[in-house]
ModelCIF file with pLDDT and N, C-alpha, C, O atoms, coordinates in Angstrom:
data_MODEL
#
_entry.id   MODEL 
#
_entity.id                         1 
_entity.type                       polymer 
_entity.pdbx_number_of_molecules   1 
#
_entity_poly.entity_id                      1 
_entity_poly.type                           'polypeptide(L)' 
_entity_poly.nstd_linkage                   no 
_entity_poly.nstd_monomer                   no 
_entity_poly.pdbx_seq_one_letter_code       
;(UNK)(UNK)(UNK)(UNK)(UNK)(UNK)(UNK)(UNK)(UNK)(UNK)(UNK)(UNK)(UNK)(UNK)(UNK)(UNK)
(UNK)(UNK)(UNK)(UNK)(UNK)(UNK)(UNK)(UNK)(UNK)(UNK)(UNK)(UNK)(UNK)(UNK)(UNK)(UNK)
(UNK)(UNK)(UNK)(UNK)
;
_entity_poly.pdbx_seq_one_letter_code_can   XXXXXXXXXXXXXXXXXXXXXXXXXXXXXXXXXXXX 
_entity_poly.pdbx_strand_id                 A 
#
loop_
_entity_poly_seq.entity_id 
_entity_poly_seq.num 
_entity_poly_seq.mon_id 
_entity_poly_seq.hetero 
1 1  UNK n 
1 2  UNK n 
1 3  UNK n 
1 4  UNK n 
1 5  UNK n 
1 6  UNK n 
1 7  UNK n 
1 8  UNK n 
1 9  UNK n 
1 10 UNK n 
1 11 UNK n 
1 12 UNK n 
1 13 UNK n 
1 14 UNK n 
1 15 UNK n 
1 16 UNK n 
1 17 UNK n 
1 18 UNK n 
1 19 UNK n 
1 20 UNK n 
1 21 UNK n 
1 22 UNK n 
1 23 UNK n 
1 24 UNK n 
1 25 UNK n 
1 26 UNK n 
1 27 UNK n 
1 28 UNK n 
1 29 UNK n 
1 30 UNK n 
1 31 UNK n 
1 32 UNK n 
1 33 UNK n 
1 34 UNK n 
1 35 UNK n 
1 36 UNK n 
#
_struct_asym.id          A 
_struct_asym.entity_id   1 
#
loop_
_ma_qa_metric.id 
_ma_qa_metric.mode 
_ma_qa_metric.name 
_ma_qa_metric.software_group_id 
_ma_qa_metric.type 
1 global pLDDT . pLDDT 
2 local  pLDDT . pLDDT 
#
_ma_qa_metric_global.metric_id      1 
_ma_qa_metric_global.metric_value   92.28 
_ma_qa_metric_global.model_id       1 
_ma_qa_metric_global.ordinal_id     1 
#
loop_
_ma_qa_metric_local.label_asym_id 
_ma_qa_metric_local.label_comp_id 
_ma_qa_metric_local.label_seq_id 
_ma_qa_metric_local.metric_id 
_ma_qa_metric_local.metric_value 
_ma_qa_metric_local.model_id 
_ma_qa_metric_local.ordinal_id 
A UNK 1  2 89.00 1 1  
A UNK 2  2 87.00 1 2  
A UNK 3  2 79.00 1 3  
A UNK 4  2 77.00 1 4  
A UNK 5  2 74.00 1 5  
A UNK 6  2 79.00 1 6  
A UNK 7  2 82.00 1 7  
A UNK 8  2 86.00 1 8  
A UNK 9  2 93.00 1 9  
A UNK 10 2 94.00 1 10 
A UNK 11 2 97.00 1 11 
A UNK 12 2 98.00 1 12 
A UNK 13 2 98.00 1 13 
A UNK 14 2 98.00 1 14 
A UNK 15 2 97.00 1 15 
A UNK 16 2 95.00 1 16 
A UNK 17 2 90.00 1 17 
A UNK 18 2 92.00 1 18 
A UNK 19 2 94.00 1 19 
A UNK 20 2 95.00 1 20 
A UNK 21 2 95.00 1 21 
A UNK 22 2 96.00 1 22 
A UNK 23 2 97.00 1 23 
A UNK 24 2 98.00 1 24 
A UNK 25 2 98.00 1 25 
A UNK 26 2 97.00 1 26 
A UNK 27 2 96.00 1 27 
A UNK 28 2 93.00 1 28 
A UNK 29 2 89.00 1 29 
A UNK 30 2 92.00 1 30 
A UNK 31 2 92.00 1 31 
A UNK 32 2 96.00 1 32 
A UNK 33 2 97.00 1 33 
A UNK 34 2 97.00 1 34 
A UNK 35 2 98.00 1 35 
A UNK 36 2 97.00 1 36 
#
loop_
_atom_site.group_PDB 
_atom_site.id 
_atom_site.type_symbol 
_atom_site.label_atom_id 
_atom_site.label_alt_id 
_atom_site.label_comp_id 
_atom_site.label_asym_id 
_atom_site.label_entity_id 
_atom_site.label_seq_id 
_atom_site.pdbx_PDB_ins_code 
_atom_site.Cartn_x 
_atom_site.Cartn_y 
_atom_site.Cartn_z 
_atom_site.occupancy 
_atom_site.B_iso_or_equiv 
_atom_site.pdbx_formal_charge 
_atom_site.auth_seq_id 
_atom_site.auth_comp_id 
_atom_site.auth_asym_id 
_atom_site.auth_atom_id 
_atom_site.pdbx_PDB_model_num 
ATOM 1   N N  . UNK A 1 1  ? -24.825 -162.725 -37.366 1.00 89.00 ? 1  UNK A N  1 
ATOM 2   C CA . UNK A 1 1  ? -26.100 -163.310 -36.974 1.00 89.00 ? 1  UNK A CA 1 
ATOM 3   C C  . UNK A 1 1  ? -25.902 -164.793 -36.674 1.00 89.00 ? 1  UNK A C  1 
ATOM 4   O O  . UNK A 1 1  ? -25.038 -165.492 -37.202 1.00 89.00 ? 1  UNK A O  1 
ATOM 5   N N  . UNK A 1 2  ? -27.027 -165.303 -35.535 1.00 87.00 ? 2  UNK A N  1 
ATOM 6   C CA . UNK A 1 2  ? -26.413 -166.637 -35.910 1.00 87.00 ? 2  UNK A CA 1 
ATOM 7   C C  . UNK A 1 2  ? -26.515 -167.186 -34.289 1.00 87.00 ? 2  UNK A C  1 
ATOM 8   O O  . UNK A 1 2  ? -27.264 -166.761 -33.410 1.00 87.00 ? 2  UNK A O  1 
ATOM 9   N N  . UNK A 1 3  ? -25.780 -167.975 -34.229 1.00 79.00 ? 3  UNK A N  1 
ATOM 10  C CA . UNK A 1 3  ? -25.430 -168.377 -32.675 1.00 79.00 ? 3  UNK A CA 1 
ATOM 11  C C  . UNK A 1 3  ? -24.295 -167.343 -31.811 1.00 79.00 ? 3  UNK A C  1 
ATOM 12  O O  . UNK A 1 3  ? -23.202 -167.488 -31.263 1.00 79.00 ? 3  UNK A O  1 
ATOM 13  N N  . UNK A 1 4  ? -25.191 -166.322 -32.035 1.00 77.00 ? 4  UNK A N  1 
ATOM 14  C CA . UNK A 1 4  ? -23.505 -165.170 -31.172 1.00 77.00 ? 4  UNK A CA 1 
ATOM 15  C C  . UNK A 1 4  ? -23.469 -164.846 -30.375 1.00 77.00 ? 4  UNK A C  1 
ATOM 16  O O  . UNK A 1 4  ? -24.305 -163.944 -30.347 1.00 77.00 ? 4  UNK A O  1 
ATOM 17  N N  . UNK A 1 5  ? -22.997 -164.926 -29.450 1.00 74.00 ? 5  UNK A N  1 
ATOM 18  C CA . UNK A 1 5  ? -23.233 -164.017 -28.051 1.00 74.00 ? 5  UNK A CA 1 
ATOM 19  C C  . UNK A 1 5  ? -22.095 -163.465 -27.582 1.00 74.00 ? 5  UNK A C  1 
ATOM 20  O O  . UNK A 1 5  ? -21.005 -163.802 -28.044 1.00 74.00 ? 5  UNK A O  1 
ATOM 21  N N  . UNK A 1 6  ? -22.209 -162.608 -26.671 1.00 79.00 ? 6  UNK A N  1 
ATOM 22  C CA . UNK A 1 6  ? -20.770 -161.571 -26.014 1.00 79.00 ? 6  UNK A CA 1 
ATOM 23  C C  . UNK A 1 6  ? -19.826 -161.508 -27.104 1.00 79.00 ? 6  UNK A C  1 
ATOM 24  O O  . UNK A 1 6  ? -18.731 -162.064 -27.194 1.00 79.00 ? 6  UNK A O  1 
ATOM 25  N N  . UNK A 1 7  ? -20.379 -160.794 -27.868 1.00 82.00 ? 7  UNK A N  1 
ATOM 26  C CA . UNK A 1 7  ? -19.453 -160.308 -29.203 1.00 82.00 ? 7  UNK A CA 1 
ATOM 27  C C  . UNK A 1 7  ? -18.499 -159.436 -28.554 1.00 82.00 ? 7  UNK A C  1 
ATOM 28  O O  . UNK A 1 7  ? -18.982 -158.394 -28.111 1.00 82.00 ? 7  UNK A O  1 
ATOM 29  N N  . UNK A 1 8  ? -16.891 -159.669 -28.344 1.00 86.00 ? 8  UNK A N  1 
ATOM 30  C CA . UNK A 1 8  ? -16.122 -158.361 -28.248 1.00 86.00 ? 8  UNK A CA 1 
ATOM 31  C C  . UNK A 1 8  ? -15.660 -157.794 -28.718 1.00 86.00 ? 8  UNK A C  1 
ATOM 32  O O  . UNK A 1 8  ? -15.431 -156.638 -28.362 1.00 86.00 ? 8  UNK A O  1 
ATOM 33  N N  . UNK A 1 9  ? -15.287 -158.300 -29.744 1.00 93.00 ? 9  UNK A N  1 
ATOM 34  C CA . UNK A 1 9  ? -14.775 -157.268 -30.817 1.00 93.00 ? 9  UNK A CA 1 
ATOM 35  C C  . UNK A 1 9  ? -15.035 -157.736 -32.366 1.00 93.00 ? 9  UNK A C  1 
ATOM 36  O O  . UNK A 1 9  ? -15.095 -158.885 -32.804 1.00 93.00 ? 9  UNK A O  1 
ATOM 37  N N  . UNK A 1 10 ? -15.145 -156.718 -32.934 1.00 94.00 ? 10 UNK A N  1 
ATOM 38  C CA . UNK A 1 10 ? -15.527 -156.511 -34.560 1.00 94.00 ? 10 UNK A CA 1 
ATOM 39  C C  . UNK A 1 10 ? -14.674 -155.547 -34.678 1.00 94.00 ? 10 UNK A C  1 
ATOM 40  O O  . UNK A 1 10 ? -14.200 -154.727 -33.891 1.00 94.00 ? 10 UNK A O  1 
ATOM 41  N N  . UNK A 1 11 ? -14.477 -155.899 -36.437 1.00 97.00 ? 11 UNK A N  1 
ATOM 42  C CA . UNK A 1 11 ? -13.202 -154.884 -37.042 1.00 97.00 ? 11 UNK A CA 1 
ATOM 43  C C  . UNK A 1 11 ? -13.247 -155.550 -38.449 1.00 97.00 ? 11 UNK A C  1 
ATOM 44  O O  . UNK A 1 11 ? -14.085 -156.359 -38.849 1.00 97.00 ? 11 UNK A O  1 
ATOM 45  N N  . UNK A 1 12 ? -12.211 -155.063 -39.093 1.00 98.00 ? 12 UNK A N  1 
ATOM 46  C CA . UNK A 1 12 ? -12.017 -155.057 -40.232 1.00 98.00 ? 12 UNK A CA 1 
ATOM 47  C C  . UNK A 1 12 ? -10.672 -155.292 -41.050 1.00 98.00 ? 12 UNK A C  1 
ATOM 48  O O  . UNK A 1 12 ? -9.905  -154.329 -41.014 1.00 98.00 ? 12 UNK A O  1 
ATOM 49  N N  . UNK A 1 13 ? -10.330 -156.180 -41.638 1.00 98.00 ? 13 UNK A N  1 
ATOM 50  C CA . UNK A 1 13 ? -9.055  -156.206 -42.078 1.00 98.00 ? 13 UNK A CA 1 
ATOM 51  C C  . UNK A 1 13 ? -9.128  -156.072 -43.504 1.00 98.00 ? 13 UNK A C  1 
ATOM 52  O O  . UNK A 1 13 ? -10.286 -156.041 -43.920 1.00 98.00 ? 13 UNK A O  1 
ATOM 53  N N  . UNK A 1 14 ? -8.246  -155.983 -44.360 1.00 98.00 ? 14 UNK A N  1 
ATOM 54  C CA . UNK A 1 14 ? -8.227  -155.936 -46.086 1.00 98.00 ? 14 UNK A CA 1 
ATOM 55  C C  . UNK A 1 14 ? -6.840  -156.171 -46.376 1.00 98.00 ? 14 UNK A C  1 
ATOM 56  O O  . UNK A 1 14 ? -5.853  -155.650 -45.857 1.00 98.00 ? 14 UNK A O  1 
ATOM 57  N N  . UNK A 1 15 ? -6.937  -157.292 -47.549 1.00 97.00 ? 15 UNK A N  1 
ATOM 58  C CA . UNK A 1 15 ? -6.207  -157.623 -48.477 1.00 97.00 ? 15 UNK A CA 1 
ATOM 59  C C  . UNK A 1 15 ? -5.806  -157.119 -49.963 1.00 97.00 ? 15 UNK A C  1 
ATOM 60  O O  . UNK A 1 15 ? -6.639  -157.179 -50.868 1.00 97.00 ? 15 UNK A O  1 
ATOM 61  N N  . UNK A 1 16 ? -4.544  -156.638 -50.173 1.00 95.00 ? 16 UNK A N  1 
ATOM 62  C CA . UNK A 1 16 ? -4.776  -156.381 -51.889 1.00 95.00 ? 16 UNK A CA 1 
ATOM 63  C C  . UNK A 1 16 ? -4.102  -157.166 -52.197 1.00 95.00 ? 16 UNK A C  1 
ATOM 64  O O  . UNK A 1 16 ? -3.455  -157.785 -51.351 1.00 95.00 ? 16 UNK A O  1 
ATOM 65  N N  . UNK A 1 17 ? -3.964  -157.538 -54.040 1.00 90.00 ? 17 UNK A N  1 
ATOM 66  C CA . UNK A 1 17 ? -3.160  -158.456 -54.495 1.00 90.00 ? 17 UNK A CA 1 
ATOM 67  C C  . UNK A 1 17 ? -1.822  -158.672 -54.491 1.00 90.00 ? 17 UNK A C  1 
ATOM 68  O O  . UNK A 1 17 ? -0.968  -157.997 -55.066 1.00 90.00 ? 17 UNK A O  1 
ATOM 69  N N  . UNK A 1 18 ? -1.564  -160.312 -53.357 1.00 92.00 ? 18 UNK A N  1 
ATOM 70  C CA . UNK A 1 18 ? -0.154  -160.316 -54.019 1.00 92.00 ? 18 UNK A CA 1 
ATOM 71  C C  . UNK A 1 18 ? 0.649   -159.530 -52.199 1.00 92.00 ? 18 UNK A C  1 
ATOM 72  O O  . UNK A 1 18 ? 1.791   -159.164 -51.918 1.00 92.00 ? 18 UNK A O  1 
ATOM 73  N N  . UNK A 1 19 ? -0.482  -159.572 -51.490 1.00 94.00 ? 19 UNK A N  1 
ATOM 74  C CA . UNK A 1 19 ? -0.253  -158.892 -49.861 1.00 94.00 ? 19 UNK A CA 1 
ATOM 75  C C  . UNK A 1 19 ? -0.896  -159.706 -49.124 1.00 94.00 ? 19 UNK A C  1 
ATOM 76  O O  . UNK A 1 19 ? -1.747  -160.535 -49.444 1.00 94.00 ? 19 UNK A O  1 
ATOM 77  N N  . UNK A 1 20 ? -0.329  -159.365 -47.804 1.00 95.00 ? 20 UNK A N  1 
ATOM 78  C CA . UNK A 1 20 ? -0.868  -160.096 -46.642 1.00 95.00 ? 20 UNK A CA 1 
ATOM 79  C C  . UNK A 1 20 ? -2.365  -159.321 -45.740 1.00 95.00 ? 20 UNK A C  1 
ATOM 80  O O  . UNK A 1 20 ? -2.576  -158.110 -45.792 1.00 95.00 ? 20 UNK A O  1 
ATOM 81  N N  . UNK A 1 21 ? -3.046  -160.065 -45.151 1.00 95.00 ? 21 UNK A N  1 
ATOM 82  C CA . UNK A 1 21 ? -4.333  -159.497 -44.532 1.00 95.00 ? 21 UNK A CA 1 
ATOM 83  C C  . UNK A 1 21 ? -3.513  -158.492 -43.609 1.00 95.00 ? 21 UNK A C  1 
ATOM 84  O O  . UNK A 1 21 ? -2.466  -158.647 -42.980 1.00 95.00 ? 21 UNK A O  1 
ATOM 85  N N  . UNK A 1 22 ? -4.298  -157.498 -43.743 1.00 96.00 ? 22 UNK A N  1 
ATOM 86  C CA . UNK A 1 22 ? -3.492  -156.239 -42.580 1.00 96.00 ? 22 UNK A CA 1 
ATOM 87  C C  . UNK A 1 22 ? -4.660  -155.581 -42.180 1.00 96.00 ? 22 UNK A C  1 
ATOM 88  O O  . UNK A 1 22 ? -5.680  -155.555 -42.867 1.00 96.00 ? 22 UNK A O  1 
ATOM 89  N N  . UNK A 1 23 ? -4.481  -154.801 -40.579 1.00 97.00 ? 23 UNK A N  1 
ATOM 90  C CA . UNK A 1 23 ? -5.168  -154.774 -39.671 1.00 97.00 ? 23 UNK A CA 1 
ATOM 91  C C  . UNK A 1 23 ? -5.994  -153.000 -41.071 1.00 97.00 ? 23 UNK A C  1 
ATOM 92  O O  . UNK A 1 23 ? -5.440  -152.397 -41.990 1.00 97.00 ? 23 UNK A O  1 
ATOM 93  N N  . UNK A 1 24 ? -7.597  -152.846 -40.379 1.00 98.00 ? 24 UNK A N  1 
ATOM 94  C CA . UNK A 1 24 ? -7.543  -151.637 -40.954 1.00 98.00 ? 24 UNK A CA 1 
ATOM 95  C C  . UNK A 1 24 ? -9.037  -151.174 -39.503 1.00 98.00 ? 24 UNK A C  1 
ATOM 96  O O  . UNK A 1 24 ? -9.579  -150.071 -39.566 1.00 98.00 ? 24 UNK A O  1 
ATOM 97  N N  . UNK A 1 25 ? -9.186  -151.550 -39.091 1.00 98.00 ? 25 UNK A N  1 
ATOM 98  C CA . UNK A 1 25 ? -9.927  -150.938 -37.720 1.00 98.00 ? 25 UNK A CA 1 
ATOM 99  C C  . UNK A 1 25 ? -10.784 -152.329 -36.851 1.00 98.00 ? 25 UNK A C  1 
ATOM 100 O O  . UNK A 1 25 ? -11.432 -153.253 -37.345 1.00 98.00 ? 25 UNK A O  1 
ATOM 101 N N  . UNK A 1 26 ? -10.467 -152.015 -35.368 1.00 97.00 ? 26 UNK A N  1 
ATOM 102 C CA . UNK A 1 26 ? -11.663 -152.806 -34.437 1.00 97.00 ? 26 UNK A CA 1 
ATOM 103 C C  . UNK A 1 26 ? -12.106 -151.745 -33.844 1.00 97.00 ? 26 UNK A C  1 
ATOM 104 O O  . UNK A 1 26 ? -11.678 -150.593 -33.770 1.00 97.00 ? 26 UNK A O  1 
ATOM 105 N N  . UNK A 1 27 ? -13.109 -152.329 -33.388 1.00 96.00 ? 27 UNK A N  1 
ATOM 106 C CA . UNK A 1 27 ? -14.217 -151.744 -31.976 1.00 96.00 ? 27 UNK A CA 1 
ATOM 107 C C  . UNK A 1 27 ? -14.468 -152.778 -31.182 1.00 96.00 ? 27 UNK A C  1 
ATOM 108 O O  . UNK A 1 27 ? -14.717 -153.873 -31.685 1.00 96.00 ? 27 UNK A O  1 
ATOM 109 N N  . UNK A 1 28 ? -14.440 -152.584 -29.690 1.00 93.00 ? 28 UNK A N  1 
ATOM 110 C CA . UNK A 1 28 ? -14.917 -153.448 -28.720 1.00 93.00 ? 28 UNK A CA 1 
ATOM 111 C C  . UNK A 1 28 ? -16.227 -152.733 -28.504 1.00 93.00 ? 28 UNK A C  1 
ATOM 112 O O  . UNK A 1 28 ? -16.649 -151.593 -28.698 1.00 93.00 ? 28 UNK A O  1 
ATOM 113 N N  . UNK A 1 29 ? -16.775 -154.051 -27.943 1.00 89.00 ? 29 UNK A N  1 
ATOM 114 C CA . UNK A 1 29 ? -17.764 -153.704 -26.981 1.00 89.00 ? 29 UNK A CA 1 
ATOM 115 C C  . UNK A 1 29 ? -17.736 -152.532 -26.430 1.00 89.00 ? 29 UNK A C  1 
ATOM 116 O O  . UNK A 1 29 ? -18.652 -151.747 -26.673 1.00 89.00 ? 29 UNK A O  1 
ATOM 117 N N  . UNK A 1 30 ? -16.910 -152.250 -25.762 1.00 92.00 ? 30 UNK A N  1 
ATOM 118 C CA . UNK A 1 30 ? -17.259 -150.838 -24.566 1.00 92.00 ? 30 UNK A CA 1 
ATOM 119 C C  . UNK A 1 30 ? -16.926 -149.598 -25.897 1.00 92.00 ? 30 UNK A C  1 
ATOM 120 O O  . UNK A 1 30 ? -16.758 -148.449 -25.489 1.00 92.00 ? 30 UNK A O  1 
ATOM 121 N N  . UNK A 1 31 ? -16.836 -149.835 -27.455 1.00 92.00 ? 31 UNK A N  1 
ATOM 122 C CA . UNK A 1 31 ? -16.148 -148.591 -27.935 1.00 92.00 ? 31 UNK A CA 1 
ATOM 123 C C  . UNK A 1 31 ? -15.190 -148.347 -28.557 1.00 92.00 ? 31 UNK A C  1 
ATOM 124 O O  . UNK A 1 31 ? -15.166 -147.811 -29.664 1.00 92.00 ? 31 UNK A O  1 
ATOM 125 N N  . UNK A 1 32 ? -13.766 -148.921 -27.554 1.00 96.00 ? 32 UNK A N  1 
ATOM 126 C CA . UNK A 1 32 ? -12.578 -148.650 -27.983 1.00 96.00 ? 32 UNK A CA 1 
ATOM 127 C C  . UNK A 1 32 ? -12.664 -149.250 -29.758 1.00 96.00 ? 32 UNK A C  1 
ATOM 128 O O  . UNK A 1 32 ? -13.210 -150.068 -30.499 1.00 96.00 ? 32 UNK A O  1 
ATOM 129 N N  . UNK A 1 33 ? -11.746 -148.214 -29.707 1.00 97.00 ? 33 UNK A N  1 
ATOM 130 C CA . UNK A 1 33 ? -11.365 -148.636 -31.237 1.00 97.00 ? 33 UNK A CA 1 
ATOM 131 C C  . UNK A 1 33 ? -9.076  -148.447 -31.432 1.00 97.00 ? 33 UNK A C  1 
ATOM 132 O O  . UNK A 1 33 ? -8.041  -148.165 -30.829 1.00 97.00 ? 33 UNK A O  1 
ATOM 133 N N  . UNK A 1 34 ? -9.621  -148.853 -32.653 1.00 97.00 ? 34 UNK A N  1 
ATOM 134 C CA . UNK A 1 34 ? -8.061  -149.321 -33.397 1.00 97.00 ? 34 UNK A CA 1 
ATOM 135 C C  . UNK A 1 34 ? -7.632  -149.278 -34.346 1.00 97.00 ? 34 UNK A C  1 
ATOM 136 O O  . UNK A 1 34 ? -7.657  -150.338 -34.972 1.00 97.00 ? 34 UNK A O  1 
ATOM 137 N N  . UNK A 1 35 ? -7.047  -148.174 -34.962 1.00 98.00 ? 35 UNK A N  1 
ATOM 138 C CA . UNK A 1 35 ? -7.475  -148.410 -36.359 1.00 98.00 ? 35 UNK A CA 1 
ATOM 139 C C  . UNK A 1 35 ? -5.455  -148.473 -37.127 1.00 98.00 ? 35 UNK A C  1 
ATOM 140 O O  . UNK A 1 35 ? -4.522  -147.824 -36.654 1.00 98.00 ? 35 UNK A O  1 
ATOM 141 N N  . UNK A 1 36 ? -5.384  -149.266 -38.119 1.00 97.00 ? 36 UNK A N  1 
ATOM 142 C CA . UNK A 1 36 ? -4.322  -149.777 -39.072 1.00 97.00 ? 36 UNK A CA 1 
ATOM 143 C C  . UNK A 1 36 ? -3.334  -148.123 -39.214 1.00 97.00 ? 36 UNK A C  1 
ATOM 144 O O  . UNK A 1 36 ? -2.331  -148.062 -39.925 1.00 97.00 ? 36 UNK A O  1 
#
């Protein structure tokens, strides 16, 4: 929310302890997705 516009992609990454941020799914705009 906020000042956003032409959002293209959203997703999701996760960390556990003691690890690095690693990919775990996007979606673009049109759909596509990606997942870890």
């Amino acid at each position: 929310s906020g000042s956003v516009s032409s959002v293209n992609v959203m997703g999701w990454y996760r960390e556990a302890p003691g690890k690095q941020r690693d990919l775990v799914a996007t979606i673009t705009n049109y759909g596509g997705t990606n997942y870890g």
